[in-house]
N, C-alpha and C. Protein backbone atom coordinates (compact mmCIF):
# COMPACT_ATOMS: atom_id res chain seq x y z
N UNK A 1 60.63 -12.39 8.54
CA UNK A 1 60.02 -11.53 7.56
C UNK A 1 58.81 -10.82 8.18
N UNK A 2 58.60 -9.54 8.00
CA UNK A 2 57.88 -8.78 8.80
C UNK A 2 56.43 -8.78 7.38
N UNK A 3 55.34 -8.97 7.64
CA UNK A 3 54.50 -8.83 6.52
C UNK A 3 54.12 -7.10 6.54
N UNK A 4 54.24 -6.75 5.24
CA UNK A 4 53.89 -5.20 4.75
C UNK A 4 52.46 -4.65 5.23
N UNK A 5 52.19 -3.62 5.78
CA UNK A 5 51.34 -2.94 6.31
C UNK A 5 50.76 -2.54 5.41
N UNK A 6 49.58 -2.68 5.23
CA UNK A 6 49.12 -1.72 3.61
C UNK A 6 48.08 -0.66 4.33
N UNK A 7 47.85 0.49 3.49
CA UNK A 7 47.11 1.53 4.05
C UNK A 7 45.89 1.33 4.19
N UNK A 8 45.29 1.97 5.09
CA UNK A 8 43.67 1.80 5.29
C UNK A 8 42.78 1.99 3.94
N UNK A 9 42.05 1.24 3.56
CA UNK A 9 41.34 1.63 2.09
C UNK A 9 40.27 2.87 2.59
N UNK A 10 40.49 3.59 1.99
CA UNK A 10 39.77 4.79 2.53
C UNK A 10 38.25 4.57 1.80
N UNK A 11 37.24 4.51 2.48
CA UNK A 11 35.97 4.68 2.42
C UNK A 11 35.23 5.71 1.71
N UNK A 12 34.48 5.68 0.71
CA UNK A 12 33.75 6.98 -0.03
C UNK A 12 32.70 7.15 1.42
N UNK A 13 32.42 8.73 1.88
CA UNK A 13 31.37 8.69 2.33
C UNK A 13 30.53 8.69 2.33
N UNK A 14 29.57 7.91 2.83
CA UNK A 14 28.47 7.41 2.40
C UNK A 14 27.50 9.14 2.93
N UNK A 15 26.76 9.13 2.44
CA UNK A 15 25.29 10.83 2.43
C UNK A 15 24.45 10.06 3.64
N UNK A 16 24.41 10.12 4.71
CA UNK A 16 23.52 10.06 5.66
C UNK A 16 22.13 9.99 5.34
N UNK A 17 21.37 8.67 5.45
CA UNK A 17 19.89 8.20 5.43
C UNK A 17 19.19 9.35 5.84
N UNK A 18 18.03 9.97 5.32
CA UNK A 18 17.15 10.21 5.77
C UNK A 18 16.61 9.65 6.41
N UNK A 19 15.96 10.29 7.95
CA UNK A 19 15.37 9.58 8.67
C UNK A 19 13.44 9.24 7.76
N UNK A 20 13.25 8.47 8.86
CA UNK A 20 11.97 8.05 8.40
C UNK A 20 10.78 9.27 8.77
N UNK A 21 9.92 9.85 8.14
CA UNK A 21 9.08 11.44 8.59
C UNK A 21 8.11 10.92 8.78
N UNK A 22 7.39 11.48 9.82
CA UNK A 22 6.11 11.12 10.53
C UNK A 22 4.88 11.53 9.39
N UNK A 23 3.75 10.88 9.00
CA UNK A 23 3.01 11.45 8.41
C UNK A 23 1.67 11.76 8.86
N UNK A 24 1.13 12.85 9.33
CA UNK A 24 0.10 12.99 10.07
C UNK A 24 -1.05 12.89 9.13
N UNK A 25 -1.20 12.45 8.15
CA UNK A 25 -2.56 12.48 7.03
C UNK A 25 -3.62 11.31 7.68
N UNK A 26 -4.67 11.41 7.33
CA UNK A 26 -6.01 10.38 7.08
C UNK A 26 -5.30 9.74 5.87
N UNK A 27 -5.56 7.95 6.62
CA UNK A 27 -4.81 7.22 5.39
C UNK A 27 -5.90 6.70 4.56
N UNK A 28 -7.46 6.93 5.48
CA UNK A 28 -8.58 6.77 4.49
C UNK A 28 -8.68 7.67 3.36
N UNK A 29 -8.38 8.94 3.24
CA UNK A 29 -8.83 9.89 2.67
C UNK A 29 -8.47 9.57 0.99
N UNK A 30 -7.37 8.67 0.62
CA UNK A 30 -7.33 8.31 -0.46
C UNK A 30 -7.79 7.08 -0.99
N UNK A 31 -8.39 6.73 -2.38
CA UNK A 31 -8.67 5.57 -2.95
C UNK A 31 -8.03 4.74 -3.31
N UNK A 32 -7.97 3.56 -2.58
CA UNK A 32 -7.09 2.43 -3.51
C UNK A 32 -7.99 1.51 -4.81
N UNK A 33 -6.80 0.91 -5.44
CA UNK A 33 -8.17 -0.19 -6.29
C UNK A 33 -8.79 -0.52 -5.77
N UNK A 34 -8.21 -1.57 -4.67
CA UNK A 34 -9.45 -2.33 -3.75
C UNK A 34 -10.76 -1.76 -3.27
N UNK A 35 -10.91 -0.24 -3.09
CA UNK A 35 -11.86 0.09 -2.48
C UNK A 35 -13.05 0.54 -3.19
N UNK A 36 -12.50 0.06 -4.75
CA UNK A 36 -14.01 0.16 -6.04
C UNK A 36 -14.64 -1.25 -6.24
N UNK A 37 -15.57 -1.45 -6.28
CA UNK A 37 -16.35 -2.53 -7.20
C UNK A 37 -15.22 -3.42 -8.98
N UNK A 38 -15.17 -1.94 -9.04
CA UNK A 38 -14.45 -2.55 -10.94
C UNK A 38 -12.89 -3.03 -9.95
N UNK A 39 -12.26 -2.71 -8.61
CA UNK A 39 -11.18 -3.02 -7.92
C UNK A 39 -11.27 -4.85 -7.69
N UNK A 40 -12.35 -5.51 -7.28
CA UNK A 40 -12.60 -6.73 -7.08
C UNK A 40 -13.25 -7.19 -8.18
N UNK A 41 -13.43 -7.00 -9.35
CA UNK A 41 -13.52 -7.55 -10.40
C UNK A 41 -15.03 -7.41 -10.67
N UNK A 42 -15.79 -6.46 -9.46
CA UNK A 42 -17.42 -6.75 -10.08
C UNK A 42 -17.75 -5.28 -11.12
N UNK A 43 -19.14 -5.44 -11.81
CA UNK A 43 -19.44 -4.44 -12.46
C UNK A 43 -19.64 -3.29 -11.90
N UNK A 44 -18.95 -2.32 -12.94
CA UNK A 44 -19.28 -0.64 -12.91
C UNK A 44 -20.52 -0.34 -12.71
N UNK A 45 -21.40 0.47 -12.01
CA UNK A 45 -22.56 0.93 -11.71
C UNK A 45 -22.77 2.37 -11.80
N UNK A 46 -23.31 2.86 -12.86
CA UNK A 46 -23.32 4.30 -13.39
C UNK A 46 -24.20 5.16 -12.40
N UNK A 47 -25.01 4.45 -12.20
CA UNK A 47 -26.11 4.78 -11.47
C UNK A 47 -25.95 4.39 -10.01
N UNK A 48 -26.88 4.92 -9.05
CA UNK A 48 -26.32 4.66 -7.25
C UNK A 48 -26.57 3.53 -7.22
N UNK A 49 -26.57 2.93 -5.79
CA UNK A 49 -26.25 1.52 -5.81
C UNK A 49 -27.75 1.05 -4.87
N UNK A 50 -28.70 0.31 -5.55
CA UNK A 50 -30.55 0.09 -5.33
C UNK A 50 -30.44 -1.15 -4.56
N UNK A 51 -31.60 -1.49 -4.43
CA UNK A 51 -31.85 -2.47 -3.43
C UNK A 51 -31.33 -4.01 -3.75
N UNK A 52 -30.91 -3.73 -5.57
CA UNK A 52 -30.67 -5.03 -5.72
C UNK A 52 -29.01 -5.17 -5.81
N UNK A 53 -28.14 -3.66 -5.77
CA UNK A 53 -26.80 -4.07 -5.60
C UNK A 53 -27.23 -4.69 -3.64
N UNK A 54 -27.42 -4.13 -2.77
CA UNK A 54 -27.23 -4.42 -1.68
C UNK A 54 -28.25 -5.79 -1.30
N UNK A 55 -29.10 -6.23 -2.08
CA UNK A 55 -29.29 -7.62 -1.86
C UNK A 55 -28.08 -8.92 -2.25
N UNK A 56 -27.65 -8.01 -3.32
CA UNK A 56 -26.18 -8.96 -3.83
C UNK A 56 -24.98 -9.33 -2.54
N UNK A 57 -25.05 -7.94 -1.71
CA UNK A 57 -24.03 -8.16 -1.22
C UNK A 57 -24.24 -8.90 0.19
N UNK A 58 -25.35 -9.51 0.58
CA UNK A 58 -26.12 -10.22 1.73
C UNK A 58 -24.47 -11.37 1.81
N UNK A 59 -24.54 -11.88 2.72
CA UNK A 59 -23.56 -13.11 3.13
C UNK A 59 -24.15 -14.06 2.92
N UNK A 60 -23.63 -15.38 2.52
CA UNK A 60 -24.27 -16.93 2.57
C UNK A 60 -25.45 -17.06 3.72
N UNK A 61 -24.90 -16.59 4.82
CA UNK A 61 -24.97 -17.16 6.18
C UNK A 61 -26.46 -16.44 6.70
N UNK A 62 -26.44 -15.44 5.63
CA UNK A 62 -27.98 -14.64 6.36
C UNK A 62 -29.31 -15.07 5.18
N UNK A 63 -28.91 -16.02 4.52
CA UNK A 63 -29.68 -16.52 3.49
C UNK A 63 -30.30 -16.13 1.92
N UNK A 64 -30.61 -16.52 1.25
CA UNK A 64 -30.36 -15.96 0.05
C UNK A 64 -29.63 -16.71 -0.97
């Protein structure tokens, strides 16, 4: 007994991937959450930021 040949299942063609595009931008130039105060959970500051936001932000390690 010879087993039956069945036809090739013909394939939908698949649309060719876009390749991946180079992006020449500054990836600083936009804001993420992270890069606000209200982003890490501390308070909004309407006003610029005085001697006592930047005493806040001192490290353990330099005392304080």
């Amino acid at each position: 007994m010879v087993p039956e040949q069945q036809p090739e299942q013909q394939k939908p063609e698949q649309e060719p991937k876009p390749k991946p595009k180079l992006v020449f931008e500054d990836p600083f130039d936009r804001q993420t959450s992270d890069d606000t105060d209200q982003g890490w959970g501390g308070a909004r500051e309407s006003t610029g930021r005085g001697i006592d936001w930047y005493r806040s932000q001192r490290p353990p390690h330099h005392g304080g």
